[in-house]
PDB file of N, CA and C in Angstrom:
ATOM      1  N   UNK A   1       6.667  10.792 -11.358  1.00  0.00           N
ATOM      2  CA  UNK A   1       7.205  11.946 -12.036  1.00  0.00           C
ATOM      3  C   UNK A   1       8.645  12.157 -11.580  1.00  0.00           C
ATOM      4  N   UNK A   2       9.244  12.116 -12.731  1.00  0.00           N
ATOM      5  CA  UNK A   2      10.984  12.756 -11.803  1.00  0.00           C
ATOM      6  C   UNK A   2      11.083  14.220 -12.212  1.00  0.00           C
ATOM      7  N   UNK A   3      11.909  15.053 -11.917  1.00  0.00           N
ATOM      8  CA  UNK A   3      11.933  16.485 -11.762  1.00  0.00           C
ATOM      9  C   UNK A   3      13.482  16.178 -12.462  1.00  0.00           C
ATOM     10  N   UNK A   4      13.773  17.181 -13.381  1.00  0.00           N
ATOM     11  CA  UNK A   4      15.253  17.589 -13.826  1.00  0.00           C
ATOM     12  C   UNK A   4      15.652  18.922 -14.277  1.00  0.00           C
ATOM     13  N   UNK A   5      14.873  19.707 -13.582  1.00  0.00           N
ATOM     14  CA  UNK A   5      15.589  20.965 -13.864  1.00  0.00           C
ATOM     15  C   UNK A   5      16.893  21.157 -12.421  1.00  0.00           C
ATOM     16  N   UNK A   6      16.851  22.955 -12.159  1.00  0.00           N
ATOM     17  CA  UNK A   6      17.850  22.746 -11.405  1.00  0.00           C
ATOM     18  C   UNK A   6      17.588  23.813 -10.043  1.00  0.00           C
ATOM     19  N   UNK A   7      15.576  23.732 -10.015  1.00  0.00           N
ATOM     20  CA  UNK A   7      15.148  24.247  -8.598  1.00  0.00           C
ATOM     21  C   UNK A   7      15.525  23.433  -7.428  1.00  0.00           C
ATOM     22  N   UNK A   8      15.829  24.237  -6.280  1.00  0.00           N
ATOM     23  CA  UNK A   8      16.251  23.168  -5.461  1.00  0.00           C
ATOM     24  C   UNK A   8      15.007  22.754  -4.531  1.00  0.00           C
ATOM     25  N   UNK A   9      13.419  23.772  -4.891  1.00  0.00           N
ATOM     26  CA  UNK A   9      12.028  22.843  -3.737  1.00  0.00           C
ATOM     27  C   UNK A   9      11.169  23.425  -5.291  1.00  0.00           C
ATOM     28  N   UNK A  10      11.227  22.434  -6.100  1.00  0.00           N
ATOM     29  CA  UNK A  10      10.368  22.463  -7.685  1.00  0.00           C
ATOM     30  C   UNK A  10       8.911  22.384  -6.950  1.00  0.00           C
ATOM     31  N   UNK A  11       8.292  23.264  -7.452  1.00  0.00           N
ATOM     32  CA  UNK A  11       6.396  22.715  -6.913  1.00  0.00           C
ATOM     33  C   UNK A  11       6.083  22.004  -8.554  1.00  0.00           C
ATOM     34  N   UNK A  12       4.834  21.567  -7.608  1.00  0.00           N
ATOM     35  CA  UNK A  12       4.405  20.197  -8.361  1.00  0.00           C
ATOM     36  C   UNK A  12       4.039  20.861  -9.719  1.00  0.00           C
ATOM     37  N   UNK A  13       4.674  20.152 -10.840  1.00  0.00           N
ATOM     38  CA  UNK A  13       4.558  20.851 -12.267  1.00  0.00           C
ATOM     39  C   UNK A  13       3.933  22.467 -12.366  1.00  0.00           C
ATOM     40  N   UNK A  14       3.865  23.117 -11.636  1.00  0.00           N
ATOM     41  CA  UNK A  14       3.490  24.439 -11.899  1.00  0.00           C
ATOM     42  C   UNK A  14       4.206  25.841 -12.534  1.00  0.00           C
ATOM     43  N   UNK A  15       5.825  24.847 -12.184  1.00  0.00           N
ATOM     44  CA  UNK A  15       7.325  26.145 -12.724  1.00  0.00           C
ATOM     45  C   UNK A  15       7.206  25.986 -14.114  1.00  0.00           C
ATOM     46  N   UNK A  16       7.636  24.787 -14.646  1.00  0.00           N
ATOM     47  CA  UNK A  16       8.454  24.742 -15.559  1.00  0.00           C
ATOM     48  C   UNK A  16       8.025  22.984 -15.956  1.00  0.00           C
ATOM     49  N   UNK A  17       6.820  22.972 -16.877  1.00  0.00           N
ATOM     50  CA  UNK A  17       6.431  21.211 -17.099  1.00  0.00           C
ATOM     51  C   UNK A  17       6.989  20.797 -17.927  1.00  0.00           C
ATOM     52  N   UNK A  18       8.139  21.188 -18.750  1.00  0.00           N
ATOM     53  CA  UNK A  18       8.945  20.656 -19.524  1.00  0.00           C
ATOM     54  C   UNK A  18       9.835  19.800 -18.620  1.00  0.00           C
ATOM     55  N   UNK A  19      10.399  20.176 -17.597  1.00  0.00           N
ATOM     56  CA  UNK A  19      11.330  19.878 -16.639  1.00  0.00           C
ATOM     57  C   UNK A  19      10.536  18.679 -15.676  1.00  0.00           C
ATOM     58  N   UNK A  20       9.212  18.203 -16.118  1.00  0.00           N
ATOM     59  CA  UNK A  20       8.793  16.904 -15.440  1.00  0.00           C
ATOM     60  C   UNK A  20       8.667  16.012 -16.692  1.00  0.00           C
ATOM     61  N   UNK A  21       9.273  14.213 -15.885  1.00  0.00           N
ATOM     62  CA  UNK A  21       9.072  13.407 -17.110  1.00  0.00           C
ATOM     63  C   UNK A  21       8.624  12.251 -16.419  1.00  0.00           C
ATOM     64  N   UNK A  22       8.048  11.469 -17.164  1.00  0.00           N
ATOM     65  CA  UNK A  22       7.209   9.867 -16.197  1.00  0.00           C
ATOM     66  C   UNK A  22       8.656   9.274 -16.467  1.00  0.00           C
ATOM     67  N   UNK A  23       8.531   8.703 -14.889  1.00  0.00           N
ATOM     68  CA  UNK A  23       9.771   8.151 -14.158  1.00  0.00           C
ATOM     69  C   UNK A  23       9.588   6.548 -14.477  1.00  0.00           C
ATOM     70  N   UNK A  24       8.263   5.954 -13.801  1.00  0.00           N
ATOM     71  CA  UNK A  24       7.628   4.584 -14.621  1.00  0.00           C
ATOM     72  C   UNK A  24       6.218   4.632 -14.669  1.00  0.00           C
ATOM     73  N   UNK A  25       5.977   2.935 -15.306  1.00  0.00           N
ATOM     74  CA  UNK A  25       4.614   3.264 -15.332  1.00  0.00           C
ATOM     75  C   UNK A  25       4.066   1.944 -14.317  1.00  0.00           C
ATOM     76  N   UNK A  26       3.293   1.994 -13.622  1.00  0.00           N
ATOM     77  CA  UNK A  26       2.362   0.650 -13.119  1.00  0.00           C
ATOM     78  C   UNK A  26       1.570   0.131 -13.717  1.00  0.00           C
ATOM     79  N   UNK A  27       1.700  -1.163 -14.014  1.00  0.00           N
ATOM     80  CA  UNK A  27       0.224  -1.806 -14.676  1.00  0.00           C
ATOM     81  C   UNK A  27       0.160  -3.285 -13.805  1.00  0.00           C
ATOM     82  N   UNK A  28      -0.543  -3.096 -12.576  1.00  0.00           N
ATOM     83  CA  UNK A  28      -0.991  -4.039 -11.567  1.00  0.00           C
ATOM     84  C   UNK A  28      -1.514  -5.194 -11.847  1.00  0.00           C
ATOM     85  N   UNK A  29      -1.792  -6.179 -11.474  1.00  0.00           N
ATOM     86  CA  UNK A  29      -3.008  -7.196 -11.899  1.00  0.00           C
ATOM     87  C   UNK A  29      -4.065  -7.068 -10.895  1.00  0.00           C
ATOM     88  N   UNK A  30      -4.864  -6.666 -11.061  1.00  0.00           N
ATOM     89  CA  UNK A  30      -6.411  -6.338  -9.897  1.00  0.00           C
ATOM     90  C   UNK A  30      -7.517  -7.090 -10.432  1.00  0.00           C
ATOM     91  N   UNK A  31      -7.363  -8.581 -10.955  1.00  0.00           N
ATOM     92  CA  UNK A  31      -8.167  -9.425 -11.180  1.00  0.00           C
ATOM     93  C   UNK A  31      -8.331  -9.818  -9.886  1.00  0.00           C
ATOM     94  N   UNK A  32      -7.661  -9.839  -8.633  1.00  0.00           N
ATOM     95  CA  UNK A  32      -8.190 -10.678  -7.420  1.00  0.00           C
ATOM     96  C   UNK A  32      -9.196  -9.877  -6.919  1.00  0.00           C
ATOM     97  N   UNK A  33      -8.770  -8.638  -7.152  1.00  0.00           N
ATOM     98  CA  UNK A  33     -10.067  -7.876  -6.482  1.00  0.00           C
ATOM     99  C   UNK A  33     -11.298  -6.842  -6.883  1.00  0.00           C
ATOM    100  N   UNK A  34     -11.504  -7.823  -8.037  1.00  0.00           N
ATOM    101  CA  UNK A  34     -13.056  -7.347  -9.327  1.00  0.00           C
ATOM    102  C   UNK A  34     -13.834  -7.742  -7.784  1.00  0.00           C
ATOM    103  N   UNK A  35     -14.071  -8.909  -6.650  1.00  0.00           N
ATOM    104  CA  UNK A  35     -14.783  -8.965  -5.699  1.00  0.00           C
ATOM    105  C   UNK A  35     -15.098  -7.786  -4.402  1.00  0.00           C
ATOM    106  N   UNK A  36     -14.224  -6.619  -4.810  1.00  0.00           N
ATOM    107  CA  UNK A  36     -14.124  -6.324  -3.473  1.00  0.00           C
ATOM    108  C   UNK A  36     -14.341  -4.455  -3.779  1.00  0.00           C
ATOM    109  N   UNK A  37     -14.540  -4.297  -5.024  1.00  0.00           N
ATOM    110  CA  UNK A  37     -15.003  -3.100  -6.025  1.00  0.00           C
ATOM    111  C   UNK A  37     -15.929  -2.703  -5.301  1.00  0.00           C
ATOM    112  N   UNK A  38     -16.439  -1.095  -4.918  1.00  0.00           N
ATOM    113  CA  UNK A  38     -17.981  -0.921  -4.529  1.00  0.00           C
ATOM    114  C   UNK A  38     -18.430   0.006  -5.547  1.00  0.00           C
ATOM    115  N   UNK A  39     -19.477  -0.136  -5.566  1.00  0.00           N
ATOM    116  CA  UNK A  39     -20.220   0.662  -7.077  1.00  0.00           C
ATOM    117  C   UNK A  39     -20.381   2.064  -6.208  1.00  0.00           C
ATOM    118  N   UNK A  40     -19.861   2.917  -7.202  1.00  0.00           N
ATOM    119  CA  UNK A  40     -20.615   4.237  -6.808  1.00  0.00           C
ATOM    120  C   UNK A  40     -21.250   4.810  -7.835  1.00  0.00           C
ATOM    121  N   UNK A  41     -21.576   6.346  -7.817  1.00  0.00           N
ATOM    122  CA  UNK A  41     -22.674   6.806  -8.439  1.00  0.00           C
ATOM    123  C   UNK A  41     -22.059   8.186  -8.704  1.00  0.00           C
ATOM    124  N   UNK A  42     -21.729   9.168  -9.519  1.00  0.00           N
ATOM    125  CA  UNK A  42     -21.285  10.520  -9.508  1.00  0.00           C
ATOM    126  C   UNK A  42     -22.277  11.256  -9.557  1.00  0.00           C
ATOM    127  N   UNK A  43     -21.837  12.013  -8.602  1.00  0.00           N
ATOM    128  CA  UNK A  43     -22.589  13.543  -8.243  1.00  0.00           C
ATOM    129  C   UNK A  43     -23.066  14.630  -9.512  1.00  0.00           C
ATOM    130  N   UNK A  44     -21.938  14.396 -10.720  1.00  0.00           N
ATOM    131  CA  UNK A  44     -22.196  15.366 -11.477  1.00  0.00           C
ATOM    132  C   UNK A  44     -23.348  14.966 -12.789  1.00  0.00           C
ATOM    133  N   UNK A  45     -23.087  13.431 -13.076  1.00  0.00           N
ATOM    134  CA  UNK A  45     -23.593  12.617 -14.202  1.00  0.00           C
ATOM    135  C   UNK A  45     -24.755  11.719 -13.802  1.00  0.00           C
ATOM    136  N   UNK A  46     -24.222  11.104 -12.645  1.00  0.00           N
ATOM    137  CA  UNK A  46     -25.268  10.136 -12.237  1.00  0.00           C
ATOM    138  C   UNK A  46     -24.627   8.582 -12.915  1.00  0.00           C
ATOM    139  N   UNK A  47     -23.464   8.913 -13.258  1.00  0.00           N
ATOM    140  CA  UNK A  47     -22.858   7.640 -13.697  1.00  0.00           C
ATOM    141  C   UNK A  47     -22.096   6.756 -12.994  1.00  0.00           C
ATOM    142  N   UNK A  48     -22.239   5.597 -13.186  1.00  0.00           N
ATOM    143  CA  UNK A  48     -22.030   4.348 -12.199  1.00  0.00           C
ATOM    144  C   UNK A  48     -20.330   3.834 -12.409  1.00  0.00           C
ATOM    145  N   UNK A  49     -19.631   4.031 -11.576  1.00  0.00           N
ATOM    146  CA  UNK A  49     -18.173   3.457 -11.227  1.00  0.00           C
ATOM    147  C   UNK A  49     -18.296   2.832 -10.032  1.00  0.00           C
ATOM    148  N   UNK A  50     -16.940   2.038 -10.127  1.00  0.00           N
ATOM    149  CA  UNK A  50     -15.925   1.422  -9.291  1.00  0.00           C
ATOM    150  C   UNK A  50     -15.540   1.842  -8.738  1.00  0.00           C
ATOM    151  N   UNK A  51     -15.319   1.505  -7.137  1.00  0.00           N
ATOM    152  CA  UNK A  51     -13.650   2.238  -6.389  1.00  0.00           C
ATOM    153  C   UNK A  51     -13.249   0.775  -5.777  1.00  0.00           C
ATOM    154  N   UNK A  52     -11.597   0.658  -5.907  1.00  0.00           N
ATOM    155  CA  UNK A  52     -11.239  -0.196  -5.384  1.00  0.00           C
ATOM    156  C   UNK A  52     -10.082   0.815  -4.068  1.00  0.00           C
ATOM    157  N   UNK A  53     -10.129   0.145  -2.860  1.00  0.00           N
ATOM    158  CA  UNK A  53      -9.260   0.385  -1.740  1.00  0.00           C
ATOM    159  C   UNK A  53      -8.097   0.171  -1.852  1.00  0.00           C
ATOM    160  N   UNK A  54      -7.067   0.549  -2.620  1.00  0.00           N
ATOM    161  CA  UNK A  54      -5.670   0.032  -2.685  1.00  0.00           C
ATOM    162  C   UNK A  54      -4.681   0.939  -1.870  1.00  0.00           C
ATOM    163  N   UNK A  55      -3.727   0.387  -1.906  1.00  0.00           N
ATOM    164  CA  UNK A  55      -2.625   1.426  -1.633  1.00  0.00           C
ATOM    165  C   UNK A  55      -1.321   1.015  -2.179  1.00  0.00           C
ATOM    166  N   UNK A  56      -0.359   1.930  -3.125  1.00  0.00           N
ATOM    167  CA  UNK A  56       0.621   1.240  -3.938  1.00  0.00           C
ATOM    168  C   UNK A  56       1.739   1.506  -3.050  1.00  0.00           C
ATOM    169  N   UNK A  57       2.971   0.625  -2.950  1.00  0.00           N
ATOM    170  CA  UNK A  57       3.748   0.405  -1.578  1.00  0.00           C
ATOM    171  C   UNK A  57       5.188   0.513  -2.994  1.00  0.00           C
ATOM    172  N   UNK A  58       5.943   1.942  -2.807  1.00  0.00           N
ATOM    173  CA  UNK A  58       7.182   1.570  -3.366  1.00  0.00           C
ATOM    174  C   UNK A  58       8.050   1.072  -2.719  1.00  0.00           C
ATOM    175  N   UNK A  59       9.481   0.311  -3.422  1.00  0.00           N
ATOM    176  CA  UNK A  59      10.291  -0.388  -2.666  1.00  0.00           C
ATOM    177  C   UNK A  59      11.888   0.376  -3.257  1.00  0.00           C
ATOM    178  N   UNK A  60      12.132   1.136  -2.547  1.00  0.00           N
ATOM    179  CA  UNK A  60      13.471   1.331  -3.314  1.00  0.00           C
ATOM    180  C   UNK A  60      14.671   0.601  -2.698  1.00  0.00           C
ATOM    181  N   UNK A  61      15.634  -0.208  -3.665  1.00  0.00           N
ATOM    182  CA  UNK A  61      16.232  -1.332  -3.306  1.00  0.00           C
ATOM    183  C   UNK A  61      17.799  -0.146  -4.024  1.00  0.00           C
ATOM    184  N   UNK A  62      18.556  -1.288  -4.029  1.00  0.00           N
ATOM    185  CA  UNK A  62      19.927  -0.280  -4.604  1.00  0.00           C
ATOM    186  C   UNK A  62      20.089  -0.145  -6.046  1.00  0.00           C
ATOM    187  N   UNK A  63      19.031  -0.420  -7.303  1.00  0.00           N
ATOM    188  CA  UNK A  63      19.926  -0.359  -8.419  1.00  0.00           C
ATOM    189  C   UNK A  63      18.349   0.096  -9.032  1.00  0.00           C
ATOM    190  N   UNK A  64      17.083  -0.587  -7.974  1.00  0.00           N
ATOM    191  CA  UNK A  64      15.932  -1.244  -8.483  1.00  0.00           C
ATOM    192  C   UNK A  64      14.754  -0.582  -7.779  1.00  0.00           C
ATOM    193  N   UNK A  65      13.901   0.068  -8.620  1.00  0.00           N
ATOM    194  CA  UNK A  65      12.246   0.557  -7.484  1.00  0.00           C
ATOM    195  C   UNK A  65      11.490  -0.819  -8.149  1.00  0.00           C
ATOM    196  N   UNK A  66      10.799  -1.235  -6.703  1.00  0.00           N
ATOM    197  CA  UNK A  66       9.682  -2.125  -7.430  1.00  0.00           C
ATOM    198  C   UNK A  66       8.214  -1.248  -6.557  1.00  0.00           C
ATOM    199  N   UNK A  67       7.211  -2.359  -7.101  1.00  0.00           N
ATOM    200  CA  UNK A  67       5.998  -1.395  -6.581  1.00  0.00           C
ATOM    201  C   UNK A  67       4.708  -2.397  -6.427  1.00  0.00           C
ATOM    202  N   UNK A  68       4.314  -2.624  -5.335  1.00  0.00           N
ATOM    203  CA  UNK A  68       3.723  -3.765  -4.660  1.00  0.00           C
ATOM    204  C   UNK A  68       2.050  -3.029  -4.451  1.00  0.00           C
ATOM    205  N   UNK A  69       1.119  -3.393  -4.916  1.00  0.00           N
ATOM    206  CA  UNK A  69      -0.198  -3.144  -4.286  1.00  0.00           C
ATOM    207  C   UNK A  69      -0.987  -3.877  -2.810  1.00  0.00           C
ATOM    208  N   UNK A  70      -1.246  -2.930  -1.784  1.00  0.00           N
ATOM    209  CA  UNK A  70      -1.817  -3.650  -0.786  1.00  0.00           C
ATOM    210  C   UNK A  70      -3.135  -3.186  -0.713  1.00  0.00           C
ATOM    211  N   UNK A  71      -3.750  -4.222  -0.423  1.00  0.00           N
ATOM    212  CA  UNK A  71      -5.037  -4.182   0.147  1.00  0.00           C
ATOM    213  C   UNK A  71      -5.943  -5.098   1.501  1.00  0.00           C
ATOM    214  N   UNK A  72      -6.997  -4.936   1.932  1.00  0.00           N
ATOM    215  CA  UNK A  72      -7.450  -5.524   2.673  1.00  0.00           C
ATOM    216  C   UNK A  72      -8.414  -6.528   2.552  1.00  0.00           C
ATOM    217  N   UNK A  73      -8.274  -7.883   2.947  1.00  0.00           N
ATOM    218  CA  UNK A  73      -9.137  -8.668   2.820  1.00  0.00           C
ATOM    219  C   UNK A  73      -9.530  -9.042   4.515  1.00  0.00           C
ATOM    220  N   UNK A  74     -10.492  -9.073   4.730  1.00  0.00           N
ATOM    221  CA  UNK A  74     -11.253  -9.698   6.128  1.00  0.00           C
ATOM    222  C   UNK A  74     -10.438  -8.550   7.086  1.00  0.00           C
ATOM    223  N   UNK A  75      -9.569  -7.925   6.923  1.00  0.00           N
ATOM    224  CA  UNK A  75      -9.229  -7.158   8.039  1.00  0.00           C
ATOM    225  C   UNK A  75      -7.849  -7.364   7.749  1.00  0.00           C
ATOM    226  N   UNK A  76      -7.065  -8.254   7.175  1.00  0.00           N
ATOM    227  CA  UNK A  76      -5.688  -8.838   6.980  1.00  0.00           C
ATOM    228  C   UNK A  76      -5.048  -8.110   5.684  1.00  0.00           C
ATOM    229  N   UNK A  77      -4.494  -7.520   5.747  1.00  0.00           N
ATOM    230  CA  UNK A  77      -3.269  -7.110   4.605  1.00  0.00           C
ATOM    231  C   UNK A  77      -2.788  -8.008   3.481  1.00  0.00           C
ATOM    232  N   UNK A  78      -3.110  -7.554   2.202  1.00  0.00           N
ATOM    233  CA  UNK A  78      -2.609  -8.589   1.176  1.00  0.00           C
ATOM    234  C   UNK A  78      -1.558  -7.953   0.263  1.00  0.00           C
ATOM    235  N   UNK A  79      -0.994  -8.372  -0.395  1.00  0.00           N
ATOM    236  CA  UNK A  79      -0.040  -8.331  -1.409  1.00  0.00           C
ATOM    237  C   UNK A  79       0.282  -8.721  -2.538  1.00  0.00           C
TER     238      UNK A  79
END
């Protein structure tokens, strides 16, 4: 989300949501880790999902954000 109005500590879309706009979008490849998915179950439905363990790692460079997914395999950090 980027912010463009002209608060100087904006709370999270609650002022003014005209003044928030999607900054980018992610679309990952998480085919390596369809293996590593655990099934869960919801509390409210009883319906069966996925959770995968990720964590998305931004990179801000000088001109350029990129955006790297990590996760864990055997204990080791992947990328």
């Amino acid at each position: 989300m980027c912010y463009k109005g002209t608060l100087r500590e904006p709370k999270w879309l609650d002022v003014d949501r005209s003044l928030f706009s999607t900054l980018c979008l992610i679309y990952p490849d998480l085919s390596e880790l369809l293996e590593t998915a655990h099934p869960k179950q919801s509390a409210l439905d009883q319906s069966d999902y996925y959770v995968l363990d990720i964590e998305v790692i931004f990179l801000f460079g000088q001109t350029e954000l990129k955006a790297q997914v990590s996760w864990k395999h055997k204990g080791v950090e992947m990328r």
